[in-house]
PDB file of N, CA and C in Angstrom:
ATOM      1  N   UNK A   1      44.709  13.137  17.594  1.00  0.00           N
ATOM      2  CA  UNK A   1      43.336  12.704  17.337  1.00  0.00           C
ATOM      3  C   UNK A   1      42.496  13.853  16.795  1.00  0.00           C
ATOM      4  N   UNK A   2      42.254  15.438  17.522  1.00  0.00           N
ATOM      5  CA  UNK A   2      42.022  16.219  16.904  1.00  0.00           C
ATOM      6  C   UNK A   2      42.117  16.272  15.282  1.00  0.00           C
ATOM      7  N   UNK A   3      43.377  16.439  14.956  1.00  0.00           N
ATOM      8  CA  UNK A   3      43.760  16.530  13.471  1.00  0.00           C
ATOM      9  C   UNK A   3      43.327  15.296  12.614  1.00  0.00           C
ATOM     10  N   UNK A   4      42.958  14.556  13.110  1.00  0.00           N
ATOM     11  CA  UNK A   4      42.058  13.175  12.460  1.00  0.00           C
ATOM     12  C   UNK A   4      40.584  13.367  12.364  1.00  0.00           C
ATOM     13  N   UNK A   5      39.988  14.192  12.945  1.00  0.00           N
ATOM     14  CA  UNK A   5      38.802  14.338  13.236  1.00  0.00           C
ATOM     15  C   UNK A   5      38.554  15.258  12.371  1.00  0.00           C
ATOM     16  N   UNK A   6      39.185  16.465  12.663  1.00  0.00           N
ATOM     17  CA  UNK A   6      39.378  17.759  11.470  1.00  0.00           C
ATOM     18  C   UNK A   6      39.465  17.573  10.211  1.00  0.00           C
ATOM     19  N   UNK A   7      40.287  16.809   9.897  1.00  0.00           N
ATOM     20  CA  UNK A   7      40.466  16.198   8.689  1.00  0.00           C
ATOM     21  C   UNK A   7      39.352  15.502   7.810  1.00  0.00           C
ATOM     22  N   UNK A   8      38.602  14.785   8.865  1.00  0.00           N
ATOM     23  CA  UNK A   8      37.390  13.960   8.441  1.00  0.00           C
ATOM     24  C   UNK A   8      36.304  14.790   7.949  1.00  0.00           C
ATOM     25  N   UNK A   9      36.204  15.927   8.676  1.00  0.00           N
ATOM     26  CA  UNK A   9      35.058  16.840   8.910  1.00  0.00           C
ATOM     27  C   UNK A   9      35.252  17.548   7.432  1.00  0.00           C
ATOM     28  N   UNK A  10      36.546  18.134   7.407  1.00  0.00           N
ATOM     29  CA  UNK A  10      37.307  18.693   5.989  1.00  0.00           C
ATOM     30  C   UNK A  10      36.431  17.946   4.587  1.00  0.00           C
ATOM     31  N   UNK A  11      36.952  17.008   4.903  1.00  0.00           N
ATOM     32  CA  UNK A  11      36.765  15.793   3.979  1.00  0.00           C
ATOM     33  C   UNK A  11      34.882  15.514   3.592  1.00  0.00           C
ATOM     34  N   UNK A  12      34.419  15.168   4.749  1.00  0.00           N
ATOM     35  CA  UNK A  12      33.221  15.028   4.704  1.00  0.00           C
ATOM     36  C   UNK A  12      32.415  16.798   4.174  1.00  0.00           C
ATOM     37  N   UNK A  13      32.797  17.434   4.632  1.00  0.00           N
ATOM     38  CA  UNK A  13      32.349  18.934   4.296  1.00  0.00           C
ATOM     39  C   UNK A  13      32.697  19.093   2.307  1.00  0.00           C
ATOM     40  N   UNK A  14      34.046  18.490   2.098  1.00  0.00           N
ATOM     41  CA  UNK A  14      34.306  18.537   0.438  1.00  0.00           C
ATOM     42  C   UNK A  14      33.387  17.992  -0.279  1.00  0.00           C
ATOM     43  N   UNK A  15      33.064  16.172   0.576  1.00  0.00           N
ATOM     44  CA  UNK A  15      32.614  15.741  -0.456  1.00  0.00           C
ATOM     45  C   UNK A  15      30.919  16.062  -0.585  1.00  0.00           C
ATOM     46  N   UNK A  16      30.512  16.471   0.356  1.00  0.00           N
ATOM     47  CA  UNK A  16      28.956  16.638   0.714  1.00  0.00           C
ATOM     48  C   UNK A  16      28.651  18.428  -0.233  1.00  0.00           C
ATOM     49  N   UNK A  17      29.587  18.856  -1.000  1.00  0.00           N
ATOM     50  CA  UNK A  17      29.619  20.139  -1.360  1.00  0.00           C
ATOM     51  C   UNK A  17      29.649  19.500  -2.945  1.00  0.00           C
ATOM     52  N   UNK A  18      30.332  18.611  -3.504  1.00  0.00           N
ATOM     53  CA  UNK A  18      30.520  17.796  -4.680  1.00  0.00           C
ATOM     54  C   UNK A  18      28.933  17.283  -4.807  1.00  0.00           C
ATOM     55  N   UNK A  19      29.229  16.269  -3.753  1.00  0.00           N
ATOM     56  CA  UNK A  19      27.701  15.580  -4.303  1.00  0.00           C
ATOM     57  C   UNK A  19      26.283  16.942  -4.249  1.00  0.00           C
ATOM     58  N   UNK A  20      26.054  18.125  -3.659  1.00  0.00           N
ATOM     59  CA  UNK A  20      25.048  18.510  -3.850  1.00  0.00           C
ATOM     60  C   UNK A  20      25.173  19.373  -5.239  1.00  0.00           C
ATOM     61  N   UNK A  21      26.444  19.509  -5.740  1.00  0.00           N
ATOM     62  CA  UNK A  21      26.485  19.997  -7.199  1.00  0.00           C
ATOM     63  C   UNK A  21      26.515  19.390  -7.979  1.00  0.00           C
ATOM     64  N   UNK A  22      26.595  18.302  -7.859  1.00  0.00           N
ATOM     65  CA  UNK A  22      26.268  17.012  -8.786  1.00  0.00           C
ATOM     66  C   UNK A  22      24.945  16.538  -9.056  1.00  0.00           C
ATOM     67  N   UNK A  23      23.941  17.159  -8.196  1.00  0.00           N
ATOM     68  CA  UNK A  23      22.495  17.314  -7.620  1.00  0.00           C
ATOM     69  C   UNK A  23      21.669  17.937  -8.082  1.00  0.00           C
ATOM     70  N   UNK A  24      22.365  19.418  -8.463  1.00  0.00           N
ATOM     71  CA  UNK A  24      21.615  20.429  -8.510  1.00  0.00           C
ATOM     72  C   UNK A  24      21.046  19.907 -10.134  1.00  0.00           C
ATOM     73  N   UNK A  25      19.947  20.918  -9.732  1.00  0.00           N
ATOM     74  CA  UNK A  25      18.760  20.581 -10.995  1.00  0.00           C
ATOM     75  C   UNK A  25      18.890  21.588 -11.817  1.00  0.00           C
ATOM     76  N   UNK A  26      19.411  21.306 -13.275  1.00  0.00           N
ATOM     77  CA  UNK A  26      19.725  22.156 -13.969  1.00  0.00           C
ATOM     78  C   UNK A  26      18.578  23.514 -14.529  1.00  0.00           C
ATOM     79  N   UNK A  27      18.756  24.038 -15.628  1.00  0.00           N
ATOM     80  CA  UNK A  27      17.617  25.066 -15.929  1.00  0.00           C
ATOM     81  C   UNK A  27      17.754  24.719 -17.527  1.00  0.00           C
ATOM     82  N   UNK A  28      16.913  24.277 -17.750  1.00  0.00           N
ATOM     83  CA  UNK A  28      15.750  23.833 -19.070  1.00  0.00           C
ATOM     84  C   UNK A  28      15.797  25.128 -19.809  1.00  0.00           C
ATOM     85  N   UNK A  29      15.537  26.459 -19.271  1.00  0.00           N
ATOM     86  CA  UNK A  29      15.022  27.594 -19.851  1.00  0.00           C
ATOM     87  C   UNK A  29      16.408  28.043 -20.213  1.00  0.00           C
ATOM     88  N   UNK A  30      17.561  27.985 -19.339  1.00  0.00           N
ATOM     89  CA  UNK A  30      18.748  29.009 -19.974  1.00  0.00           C
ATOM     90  C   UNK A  30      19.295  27.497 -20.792  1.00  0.00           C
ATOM     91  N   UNK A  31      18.949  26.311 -20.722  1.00  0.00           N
ATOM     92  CA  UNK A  31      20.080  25.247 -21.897  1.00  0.00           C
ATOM     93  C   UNK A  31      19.737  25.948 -23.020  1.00  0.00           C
ATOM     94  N   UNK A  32      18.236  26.410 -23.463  1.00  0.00           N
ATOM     95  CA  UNK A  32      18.136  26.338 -24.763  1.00  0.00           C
ATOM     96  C   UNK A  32      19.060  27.522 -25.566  1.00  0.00           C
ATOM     97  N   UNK A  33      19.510  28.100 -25.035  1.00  0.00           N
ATOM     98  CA  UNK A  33      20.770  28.969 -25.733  1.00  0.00           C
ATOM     99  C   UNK A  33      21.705  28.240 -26.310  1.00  0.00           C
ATOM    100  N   UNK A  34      22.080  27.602 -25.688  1.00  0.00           N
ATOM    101  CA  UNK A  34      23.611  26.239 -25.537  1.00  0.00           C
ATOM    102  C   UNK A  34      23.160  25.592 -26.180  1.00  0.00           C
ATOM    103  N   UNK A  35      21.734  25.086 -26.434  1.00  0.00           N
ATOM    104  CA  UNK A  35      20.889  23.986 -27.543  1.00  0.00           C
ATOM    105  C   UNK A  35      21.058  24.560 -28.870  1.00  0.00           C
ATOM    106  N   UNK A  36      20.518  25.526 -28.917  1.00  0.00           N
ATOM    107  CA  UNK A  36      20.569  26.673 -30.159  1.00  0.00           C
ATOM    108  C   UNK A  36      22.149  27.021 -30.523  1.00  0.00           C
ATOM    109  N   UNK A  37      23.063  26.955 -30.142  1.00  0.00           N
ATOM    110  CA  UNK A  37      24.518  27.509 -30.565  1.00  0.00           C
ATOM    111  C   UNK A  37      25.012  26.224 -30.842  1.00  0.00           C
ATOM    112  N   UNK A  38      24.823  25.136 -30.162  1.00  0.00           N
ATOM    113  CA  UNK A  38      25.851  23.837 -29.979  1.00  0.00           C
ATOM    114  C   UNK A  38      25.225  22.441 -30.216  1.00  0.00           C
ATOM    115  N   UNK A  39      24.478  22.309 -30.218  1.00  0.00           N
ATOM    116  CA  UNK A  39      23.857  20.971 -30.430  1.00  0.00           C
ATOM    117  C   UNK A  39      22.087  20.569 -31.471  1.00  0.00           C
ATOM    118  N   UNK A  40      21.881  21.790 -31.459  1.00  0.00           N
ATOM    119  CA  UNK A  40      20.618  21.990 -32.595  1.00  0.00           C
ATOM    120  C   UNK A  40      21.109  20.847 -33.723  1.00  0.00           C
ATOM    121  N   UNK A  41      22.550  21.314 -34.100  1.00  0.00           N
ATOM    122  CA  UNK A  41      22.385  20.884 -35.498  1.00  0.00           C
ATOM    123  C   UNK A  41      22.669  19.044 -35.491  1.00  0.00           C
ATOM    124  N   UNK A  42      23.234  18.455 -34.652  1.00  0.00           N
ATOM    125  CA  UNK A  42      23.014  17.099 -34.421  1.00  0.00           C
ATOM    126  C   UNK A  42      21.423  16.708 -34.323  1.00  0.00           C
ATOM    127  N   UNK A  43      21.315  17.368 -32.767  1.00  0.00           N
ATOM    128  CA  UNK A  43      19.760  16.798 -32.556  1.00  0.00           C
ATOM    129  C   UNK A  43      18.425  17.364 -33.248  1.00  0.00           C
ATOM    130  N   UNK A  44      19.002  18.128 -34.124  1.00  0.00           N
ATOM    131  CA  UNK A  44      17.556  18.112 -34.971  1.00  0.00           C
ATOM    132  C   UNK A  44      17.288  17.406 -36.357  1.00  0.00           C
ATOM    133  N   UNK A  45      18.425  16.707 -36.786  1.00  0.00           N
ATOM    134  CA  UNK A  45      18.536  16.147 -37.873  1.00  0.00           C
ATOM    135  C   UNK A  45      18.662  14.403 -38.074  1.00  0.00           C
ATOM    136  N   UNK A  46      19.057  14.043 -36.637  1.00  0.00           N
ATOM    137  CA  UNK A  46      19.807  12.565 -36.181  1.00  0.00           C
ATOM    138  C   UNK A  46      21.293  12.613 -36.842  1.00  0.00           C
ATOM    139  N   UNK A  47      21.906  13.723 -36.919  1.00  0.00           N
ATOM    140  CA  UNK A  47      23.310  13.370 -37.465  1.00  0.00           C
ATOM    141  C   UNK A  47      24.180  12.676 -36.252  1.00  0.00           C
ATOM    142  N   UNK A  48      24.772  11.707 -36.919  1.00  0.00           N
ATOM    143  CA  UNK A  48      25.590  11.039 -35.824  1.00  0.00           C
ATOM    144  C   UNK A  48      25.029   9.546 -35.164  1.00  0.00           C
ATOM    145  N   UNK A  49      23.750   9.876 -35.458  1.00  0.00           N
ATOM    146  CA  UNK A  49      22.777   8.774 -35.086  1.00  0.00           C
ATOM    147  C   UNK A  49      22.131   9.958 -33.626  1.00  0.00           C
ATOM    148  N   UNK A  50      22.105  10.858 -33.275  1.00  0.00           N
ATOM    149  CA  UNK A  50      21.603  11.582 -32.775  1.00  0.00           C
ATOM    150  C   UNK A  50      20.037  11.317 -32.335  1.00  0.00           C
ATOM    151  N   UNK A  51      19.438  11.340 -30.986  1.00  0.00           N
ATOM    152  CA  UNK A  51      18.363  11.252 -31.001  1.00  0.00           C
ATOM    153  C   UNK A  51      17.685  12.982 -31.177  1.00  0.00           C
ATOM    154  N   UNK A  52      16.761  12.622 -32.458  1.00  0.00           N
ATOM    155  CA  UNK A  52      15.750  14.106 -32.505  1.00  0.00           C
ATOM    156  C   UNK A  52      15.239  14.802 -31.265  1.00  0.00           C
ATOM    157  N   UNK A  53      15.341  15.616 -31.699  1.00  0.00           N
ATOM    158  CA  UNK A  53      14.671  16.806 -30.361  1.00  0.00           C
ATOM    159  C   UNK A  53      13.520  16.368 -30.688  1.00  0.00           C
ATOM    160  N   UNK A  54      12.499  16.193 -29.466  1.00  0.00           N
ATOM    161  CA  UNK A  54      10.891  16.093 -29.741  1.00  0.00           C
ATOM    162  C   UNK A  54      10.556  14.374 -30.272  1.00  0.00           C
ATOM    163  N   UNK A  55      11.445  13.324 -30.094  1.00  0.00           N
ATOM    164  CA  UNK A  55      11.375  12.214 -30.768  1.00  0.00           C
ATOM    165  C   UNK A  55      10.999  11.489 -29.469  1.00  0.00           C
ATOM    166  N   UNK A  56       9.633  11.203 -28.329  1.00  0.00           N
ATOM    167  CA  UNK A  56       9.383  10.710 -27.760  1.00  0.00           C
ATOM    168  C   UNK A  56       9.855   9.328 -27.703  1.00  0.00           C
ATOM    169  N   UNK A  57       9.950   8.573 -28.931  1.00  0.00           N
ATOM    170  CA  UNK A  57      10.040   7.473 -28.509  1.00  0.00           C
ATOM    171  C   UNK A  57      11.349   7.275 -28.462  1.00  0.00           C
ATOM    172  N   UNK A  58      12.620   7.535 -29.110  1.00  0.00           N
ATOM    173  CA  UNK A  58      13.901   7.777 -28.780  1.00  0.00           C
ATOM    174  C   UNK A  58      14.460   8.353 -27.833  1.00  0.00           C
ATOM    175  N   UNK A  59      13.862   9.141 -27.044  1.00  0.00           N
ATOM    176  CA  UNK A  59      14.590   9.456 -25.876  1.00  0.00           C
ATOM    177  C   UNK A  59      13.536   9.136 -24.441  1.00  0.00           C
ATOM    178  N   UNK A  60      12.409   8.330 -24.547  1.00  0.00           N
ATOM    179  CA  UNK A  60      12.289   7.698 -23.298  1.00  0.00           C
ATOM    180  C   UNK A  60      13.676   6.873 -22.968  1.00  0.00           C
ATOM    181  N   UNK A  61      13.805   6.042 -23.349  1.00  0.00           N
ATOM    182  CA  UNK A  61      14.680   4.994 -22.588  1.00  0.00           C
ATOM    183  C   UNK A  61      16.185   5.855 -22.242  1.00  0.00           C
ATOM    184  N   UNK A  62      16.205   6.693 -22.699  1.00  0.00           N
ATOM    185  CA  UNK A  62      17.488   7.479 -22.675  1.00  0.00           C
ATOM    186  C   UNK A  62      16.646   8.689 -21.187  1.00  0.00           C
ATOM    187  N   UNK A  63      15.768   9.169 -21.177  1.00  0.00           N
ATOM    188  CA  UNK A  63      15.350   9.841 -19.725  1.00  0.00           C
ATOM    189  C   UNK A  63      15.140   8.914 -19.060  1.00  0.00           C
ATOM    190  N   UNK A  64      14.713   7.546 -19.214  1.00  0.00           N
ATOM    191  CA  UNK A  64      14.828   6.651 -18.007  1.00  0.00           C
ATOM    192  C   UNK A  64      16.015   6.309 -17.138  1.00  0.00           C
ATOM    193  N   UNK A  65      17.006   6.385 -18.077  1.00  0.00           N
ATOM    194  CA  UNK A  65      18.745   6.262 -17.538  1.00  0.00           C
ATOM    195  C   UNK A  65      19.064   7.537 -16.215  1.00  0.00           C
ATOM    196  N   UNK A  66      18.173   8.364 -16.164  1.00  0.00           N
ATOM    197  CA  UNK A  66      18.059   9.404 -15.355  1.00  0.00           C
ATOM    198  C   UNK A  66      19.287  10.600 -15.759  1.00  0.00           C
ATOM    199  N   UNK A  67      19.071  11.688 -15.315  1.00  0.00           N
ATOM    200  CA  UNK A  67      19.395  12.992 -15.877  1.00  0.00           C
ATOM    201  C   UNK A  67      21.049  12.915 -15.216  1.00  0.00           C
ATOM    202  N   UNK A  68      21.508  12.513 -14.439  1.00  0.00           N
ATOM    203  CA  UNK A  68      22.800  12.726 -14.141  1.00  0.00           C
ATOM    204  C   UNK A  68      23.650  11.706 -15.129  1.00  0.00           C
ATOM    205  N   UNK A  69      23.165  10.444 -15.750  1.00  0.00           N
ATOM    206  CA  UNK A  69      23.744   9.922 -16.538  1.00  0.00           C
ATOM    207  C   UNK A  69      24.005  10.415 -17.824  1.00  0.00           C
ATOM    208  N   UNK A  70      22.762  11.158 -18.246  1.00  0.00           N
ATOM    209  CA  UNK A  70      22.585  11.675 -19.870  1.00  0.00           C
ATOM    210  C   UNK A  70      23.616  13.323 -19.508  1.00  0.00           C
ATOM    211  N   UNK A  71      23.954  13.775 -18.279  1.00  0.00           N
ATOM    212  CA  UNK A  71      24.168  15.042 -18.777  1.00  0.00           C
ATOM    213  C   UNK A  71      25.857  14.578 -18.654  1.00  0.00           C
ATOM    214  N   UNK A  72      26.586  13.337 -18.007  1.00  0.00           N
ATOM    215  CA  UNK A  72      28.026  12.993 -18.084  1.00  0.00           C
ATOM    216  C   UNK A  72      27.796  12.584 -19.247  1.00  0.00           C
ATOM    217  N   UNK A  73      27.189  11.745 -19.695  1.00  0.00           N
ATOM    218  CA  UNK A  73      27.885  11.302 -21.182  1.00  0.00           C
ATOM    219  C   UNK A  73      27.931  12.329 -22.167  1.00  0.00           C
ATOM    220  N   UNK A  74      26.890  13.470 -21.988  1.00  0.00           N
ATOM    221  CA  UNK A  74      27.266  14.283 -22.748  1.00  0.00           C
ATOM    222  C   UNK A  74      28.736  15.164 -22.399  1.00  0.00           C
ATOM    223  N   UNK A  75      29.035  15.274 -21.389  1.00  0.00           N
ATOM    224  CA  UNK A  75      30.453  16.070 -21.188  1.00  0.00           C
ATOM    225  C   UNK A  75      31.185  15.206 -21.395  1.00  0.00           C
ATOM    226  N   UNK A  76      31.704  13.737 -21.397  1.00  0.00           N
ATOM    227  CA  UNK A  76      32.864  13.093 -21.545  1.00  0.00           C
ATOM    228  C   UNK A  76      32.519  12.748 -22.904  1.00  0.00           C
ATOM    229  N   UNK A  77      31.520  12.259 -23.232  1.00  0.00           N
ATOM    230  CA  UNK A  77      31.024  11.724 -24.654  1.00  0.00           C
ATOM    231  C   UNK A  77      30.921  10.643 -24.205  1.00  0.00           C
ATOM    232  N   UNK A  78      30.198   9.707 -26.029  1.00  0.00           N
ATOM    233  CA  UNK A  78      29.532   8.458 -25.272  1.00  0.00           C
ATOM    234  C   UNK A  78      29.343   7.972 -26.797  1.00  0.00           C
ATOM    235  N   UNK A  79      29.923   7.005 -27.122  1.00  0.00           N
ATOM    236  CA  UNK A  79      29.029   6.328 -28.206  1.00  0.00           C
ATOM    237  C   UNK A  79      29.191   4.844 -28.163  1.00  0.00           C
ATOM    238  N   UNK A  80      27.261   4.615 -28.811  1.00  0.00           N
ATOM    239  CA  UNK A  80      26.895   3.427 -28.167  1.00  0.00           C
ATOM    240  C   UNK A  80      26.406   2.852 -29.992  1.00  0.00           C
ATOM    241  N   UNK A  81      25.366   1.824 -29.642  1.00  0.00           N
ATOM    242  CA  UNK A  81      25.681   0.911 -30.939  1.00  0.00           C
ATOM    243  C   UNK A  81      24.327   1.882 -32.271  1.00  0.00           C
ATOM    244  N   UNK A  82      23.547   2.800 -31.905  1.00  0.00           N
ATOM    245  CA  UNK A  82      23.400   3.866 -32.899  1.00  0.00           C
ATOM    246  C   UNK A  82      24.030   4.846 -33.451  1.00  0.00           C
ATOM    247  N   UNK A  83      25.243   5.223 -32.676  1.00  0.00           N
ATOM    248  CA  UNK A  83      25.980   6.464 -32.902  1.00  0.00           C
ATOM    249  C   UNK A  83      26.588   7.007 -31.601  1.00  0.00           C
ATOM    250  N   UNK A  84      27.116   8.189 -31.885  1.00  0.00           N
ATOM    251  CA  UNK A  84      27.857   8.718 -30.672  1.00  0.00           C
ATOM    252  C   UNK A  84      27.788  10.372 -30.267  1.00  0.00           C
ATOM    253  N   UNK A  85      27.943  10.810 -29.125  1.00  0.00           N
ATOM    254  CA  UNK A  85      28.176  11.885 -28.406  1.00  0.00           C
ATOM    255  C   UNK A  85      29.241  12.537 -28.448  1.00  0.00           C
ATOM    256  N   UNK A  86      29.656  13.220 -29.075  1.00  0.00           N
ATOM    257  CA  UNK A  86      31.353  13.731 -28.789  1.00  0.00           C
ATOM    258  C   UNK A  86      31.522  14.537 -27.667  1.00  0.00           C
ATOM    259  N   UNK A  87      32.149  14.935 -26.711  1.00  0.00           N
ATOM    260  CA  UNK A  87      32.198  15.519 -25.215  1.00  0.00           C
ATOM    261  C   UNK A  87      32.118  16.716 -26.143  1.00  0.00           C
ATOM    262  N   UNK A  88      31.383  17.286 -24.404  1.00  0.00           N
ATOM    263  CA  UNK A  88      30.516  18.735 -24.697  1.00  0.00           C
ATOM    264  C   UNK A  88      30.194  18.860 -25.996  1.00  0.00           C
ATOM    265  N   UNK A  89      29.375  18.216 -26.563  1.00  0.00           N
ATOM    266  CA  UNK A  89      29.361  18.826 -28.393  1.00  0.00           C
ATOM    267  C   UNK A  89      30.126  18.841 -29.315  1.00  0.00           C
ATOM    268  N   UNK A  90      31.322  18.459 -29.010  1.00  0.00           N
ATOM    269  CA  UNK A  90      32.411  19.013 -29.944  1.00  0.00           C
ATOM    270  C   UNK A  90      32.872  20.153 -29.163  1.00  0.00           C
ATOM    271  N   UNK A  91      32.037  21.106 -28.118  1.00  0.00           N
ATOM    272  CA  UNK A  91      32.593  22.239 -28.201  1.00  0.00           C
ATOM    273  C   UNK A  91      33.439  22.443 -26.544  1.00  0.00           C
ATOM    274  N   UNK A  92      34.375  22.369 -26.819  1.00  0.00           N
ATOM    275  CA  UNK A  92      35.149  22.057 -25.179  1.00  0.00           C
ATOM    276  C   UNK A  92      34.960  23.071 -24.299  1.00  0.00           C
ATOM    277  N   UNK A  93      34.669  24.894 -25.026  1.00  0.00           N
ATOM    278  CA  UNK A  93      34.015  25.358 -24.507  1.00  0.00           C
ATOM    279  C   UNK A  93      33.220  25.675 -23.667  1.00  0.00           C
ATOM    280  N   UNK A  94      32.325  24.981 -23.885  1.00  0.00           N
ATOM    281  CA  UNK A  94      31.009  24.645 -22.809  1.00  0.00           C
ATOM    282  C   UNK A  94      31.289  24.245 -21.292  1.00  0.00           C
ATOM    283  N   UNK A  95      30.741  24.574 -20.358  1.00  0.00           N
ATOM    284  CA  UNK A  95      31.003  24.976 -19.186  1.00  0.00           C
ATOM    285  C   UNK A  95      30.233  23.330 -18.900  1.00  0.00           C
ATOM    286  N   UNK A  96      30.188  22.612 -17.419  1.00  0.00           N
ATOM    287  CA  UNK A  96      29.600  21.195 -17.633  1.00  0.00           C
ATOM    288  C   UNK A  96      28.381  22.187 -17.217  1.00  0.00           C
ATOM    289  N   UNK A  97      27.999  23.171 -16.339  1.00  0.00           N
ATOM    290  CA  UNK A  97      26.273  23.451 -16.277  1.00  0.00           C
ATOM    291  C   UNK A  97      25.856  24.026 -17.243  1.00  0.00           C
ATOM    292  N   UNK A  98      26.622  24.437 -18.477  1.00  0.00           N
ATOM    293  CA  UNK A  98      26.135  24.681 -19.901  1.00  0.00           C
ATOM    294  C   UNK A  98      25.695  23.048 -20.582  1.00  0.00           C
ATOM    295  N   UNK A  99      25.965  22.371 -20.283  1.00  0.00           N
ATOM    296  CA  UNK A  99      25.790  20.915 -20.727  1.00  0.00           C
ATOM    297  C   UNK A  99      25.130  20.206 -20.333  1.00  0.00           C
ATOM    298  N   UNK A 100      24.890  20.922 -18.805  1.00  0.00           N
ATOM    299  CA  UNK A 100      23.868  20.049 -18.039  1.00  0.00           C
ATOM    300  C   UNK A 100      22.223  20.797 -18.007  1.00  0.00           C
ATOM    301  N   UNK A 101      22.391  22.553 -18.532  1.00  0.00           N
ATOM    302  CA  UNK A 101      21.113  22.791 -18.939  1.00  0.00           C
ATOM    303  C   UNK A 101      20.888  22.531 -20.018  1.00  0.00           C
ATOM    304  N   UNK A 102      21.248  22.262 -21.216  1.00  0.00           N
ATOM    305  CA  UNK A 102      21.156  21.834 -22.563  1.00  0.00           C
ATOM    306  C   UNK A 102      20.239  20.064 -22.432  1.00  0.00           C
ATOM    307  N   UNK A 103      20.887  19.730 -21.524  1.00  0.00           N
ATOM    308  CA  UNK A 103      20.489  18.197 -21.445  1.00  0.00           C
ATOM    309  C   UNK A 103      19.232  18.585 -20.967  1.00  0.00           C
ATOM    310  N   UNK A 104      18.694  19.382 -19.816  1.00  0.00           N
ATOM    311  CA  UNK A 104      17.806  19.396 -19.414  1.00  0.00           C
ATOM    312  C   UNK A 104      16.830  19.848 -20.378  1.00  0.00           C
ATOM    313  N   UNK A 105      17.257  20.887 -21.054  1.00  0.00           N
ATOM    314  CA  UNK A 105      16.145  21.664 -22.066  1.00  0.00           C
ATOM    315  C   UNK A 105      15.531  20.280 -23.482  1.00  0.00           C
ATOM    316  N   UNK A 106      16.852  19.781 -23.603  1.00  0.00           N
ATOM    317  CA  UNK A 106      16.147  18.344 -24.780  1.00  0.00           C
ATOM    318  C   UNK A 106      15.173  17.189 -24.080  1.00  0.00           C
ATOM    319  N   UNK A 107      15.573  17.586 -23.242  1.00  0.00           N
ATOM    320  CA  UNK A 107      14.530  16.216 -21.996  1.00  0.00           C
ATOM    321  C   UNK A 107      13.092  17.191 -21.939  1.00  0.00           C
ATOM    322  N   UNK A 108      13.317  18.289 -21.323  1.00  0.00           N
ATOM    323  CA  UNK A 108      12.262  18.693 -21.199  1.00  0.00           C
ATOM    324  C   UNK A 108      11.402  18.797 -22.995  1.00  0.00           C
ATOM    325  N   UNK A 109      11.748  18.820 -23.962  1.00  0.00           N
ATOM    326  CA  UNK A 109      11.215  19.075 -24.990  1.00  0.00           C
ATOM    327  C   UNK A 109      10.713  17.977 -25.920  1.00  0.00           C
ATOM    328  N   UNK A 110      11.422  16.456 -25.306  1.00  0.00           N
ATOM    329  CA  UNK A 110      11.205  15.385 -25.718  1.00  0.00           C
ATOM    330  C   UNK A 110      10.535  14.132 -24.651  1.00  0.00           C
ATOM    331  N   UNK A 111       9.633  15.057 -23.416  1.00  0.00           N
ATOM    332  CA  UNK A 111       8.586  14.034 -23.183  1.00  0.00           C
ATOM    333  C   UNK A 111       7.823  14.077 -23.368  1.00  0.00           C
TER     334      UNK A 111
END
């Protein structure tokens, strides 16, 4: 019974360590590096069908989906009936909290 309990605790201790990094609130100020190297040139042009940096009305409904949705589709990719996301940018590189401050820095710049 011990080792059932332990186990649980194990378990519950893993996943409660997942979900608060899944949580954490990215940084707006260091994405824009990762914005600037990796994704500028989509989102400042609409290539791809890309929503513009600074295009309020294109990316409300996309910050309404809330920030943990917009920063997975950007790491797995995502394309929907305007265009598409290719994971991490194209650039596989990218670390997912390089992807997840990048997301934050276009949100923050497009409300």
């Amino acid at each position: 019974m011990s080792r059932f309990v332990s186990a649980a605790f194990c378990a519950l201790f893993v996943f409660s360590m997942n979900s608060a990094a899944a949580n954490a609130a990215y940084n707006a100020s260091a994405g824009k590096a990762t914005y600037d190297a990796s994704c500028v040139t989509c989102h400042k042009t609409g290539m791809m069908g890309a929503p513009k940096t600074g295009d309020k009305a294109a990316w409300a409904p996309r910050i309404a989906q809330g920030e943990a949705l917009l920063v997975s589709k950007s790491i797995k990719g995502f394309t929907g009936k305007k265009g598409m996301m290719p994971a991490k940018g194209g650039n596989p590189k990218l670390t997912d909290a390089q992807v997840g401050n990048a997301v934050a820095y276009l949100v923050q710049q497009s409300k």
